[in-house]
C-alpha atoms as a PDB file:
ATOM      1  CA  UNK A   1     131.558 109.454 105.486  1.00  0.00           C
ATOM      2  CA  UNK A   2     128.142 109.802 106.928  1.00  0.00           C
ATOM      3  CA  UNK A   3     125.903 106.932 106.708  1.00  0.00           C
ATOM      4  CA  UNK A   4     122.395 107.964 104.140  1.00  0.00           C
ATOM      5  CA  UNK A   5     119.960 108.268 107.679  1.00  0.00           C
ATOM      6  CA  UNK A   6     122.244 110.832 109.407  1.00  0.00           C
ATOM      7  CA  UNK A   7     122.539 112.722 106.849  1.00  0.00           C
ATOM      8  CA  UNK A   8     119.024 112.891 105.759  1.00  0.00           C
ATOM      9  CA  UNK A   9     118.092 113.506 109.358  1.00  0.00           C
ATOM     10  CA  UNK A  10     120.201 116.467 109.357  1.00  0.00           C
ATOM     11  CA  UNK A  11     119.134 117.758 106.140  1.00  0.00           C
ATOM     12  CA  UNK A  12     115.786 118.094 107.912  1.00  0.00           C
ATOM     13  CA  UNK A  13     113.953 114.539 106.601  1.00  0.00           C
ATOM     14  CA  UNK A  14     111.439 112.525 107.968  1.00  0.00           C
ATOM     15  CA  UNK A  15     111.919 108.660 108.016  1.00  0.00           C
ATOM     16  CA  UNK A  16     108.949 106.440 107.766  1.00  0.00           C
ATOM     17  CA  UNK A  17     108.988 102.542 107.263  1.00  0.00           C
ATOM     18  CA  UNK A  18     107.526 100.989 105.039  1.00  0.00           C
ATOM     19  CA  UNK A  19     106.763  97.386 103.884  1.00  0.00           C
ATOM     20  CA  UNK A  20     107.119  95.388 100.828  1.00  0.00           C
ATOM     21  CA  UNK A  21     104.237  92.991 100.676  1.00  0.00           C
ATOM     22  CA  UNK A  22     104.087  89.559  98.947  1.00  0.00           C
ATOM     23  CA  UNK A  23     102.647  90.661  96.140  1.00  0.00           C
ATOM     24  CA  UNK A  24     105.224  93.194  95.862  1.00  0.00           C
ATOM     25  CA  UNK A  25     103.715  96.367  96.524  1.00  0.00           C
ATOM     26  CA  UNK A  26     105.054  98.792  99.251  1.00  0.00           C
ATOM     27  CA  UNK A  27     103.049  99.337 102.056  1.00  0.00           C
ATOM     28  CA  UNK A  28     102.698 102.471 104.444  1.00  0.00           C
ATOM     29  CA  UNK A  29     100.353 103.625 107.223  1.00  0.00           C
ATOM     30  CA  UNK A  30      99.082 107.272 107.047  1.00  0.00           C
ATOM     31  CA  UNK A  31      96.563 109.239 108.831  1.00  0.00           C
ATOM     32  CA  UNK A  32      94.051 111.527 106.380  1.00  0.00           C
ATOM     33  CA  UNK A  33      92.364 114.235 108.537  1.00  0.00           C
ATOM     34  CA  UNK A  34      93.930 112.133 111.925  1.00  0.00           C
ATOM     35  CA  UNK A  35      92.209 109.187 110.776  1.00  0.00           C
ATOM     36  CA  UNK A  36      94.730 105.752 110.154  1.00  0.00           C
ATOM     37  CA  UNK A  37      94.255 103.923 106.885  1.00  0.00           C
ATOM     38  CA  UNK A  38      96.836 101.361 105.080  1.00  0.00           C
ATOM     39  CA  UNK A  39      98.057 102.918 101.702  1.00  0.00           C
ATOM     40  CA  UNK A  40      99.851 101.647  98.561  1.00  0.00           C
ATOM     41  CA  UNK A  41     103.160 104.089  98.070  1.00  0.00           C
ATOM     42  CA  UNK A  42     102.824 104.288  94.086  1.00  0.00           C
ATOM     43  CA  UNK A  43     105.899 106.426  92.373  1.00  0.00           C
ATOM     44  CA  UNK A  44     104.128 105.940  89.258  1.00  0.00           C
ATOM     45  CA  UNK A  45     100.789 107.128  90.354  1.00  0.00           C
ATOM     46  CA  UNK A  46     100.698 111.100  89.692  1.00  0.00           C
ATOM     47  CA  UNK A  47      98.068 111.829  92.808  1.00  0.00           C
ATOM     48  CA  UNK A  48      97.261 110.435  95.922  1.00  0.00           C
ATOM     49  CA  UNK A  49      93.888 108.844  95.726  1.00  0.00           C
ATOM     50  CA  UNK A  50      91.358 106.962  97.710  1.00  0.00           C
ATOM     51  CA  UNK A  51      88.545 105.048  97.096  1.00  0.00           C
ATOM     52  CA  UNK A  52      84.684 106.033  96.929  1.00  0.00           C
ATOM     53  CA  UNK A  53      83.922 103.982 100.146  1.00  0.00           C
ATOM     54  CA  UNK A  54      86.747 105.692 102.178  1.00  0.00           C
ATOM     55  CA  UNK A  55      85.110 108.739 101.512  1.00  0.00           C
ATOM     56  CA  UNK A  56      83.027 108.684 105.277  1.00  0.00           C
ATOM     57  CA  UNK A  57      85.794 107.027 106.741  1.00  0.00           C
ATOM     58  CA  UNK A  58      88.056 110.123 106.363  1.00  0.00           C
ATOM     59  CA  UNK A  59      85.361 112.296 106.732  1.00  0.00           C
ATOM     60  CA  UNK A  60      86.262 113.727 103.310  1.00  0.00           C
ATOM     61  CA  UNK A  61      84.361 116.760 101.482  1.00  0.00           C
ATOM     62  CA  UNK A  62      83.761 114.904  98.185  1.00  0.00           C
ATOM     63  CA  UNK A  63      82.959 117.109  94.910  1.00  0.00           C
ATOM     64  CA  UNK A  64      82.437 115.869  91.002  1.00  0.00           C
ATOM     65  CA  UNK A  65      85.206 115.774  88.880  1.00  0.00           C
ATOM     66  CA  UNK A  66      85.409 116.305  84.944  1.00  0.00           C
ATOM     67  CA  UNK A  67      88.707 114.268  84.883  1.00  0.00           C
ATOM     68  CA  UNK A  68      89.109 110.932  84.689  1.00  0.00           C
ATOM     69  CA  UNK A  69      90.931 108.352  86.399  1.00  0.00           C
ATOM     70  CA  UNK A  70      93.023 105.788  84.577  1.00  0.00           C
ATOM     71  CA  UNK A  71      95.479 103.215  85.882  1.00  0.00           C
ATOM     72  CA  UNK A  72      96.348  99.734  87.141  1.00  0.00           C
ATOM     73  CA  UNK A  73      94.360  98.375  83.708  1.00  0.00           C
ATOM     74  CA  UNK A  74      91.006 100.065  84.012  1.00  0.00           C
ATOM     75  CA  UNK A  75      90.900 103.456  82.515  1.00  0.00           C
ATOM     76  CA  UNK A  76      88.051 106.313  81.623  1.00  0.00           C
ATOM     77  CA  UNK A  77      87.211 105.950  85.404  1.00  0.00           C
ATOM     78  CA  UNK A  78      84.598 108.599  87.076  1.00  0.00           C
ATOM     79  CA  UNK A  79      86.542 110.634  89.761  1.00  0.00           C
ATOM     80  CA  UNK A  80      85.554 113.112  92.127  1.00  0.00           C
ATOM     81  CA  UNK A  81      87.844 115.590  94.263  1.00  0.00           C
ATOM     82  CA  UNK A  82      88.662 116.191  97.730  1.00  0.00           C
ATOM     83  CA  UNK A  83      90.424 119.163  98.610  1.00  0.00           C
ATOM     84  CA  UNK A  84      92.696 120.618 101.639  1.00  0.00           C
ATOM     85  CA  UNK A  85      92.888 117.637 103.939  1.00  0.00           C
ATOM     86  CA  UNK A  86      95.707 117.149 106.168  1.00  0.00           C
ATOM     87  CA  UNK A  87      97.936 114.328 106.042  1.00  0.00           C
ATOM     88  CA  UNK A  88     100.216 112.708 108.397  1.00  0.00           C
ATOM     89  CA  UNK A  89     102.866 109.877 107.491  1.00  0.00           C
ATOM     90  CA  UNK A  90     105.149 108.830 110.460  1.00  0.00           C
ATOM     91  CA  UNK A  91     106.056 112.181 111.855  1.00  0.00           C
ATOM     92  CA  UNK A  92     105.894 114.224 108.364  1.00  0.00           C
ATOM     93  CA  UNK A  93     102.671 116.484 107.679  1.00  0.00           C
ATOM     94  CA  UNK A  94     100.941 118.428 105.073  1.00  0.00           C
ATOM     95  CA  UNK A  95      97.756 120.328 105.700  1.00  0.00           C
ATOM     96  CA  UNK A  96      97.167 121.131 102.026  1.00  0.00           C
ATOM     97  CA  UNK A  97      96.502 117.229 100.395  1.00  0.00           C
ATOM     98  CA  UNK A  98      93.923 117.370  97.233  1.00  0.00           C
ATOM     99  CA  UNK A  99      92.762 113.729  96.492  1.00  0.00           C
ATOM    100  CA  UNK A 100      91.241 112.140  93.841  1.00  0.00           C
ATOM    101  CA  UNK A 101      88.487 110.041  94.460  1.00  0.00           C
ATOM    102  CA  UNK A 102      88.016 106.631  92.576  1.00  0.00           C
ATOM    103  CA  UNK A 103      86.739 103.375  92.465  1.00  0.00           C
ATOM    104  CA  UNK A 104      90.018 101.525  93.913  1.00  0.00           C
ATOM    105  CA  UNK A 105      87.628  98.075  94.055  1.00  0.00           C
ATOM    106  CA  UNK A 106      90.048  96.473  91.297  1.00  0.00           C
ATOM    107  CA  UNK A 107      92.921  97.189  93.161  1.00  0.00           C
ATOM    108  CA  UNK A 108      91.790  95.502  96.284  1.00  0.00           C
ATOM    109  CA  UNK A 109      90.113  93.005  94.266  1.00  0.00           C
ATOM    110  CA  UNK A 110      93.396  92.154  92.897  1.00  0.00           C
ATOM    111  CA  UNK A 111      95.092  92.104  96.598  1.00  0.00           C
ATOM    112  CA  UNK A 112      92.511  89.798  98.058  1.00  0.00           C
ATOM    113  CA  UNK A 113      93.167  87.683  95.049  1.00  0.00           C
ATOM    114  CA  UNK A 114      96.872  87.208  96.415  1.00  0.00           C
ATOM    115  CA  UNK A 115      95.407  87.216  99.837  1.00  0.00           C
ATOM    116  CA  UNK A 116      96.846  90.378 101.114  1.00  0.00           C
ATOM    117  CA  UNK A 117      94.844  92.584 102.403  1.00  0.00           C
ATOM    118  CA  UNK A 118      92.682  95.709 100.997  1.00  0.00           C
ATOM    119  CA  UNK A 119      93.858  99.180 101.095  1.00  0.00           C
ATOM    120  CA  UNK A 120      92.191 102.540 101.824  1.00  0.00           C
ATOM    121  CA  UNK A 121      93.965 104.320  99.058  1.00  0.00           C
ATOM    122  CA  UNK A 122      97.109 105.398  97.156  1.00  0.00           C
ATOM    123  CA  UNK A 123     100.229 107.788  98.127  1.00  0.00           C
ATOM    124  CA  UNK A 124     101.327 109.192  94.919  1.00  0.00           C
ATOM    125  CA  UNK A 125     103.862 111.477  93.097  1.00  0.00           C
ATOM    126  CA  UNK A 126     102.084 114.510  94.175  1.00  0.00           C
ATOM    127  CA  UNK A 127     103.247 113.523  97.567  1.00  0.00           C
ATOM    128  CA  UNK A 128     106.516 112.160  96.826  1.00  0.00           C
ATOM    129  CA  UNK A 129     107.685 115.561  94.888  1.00  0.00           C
ATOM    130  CA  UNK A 130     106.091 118.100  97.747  1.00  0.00           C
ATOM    131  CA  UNK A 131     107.988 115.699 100.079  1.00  0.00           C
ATOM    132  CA  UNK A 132     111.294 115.736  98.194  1.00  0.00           C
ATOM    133  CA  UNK A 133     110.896 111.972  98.583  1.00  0.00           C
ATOM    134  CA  UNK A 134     113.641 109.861  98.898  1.00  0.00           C
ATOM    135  CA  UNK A 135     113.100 106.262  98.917  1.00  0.00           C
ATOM    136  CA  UNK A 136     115.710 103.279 100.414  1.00  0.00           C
ATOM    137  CA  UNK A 137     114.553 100.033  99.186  1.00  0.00           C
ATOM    138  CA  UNK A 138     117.448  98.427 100.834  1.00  0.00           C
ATOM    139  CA  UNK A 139     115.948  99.540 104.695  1.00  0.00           C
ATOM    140  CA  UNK A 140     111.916 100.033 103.390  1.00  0.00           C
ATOM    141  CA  UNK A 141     112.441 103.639 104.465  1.00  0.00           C
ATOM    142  CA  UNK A 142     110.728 106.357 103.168  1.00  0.00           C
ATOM    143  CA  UNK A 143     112.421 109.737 103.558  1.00  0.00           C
ATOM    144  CA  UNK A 144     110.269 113.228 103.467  1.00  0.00           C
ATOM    145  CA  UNK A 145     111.313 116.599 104.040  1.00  0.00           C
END
């Protein structure tokens, strides 16, 4: 029988590592519009998201949002929208990505707390089901097709 990686591979799939941290979150490096930023990979978080003061660092096209943001206990959160960015993770692209834009100080706060370090954003579902993610906790490999 074929081990999970070859057949992935040949199934067309991208592998990309990924680390779990000490405070238990899992941990990938991506590149937003070819720029590299540290990212939490969130299965329960239903878009990819970064926070307000990544916005220049991406060189994202920011516009207001009606929706609000809610998540990681803080909700009712003002959001605003970036759309049609391209994202790379390990070898895998997409030149379509719509993020949400949020205050994501919390989040870090909490990291720094546990003194890991802050994040530029969130990989979410959105990701995970245009990627027909599948994830190996066993390796800390991320597989995207």
């Amino acid at each position: 029988m074929e081990n999970l990686q070859e057949l992935l591979k040949k199934n067309k799939y991208k592998k990309i590592k990924f680390r779990i941290t000490r405070t238990r979150h899992l941990l990938l490096k991506a590149k937003i519009n070819g720029i590299s930023g540290t990212f939490i990979l969130d299965t329960g978080a239903s878009n990819s998201c970064v926070g307000f003061e990544s916005v220049g660092f991406f060189a994202l096209e920011a516009k207001k949002s009606k929706t609000k943001a809610a998540g990681a206990g803080a909700t009712g959160m003002i959001t605003q929208v970036s759309k049609n960015n391209s994202l790379q993770i390990g070898s895998w692209k997409s030149s379509a990505l719509h993020l949400v834009i949020f205050d994501l100080s919390h989040v870090n706060e909490a990291l720094t707390q546990h003194k890991a370090k802050p994040v530029n954003g969130i990989i979410g579902a959105d990701i995970l089901i245009d990627g027909k993610a599948i994830l190996d906790y066993d390796s800390c490999n991320l597989y995207l097709r």
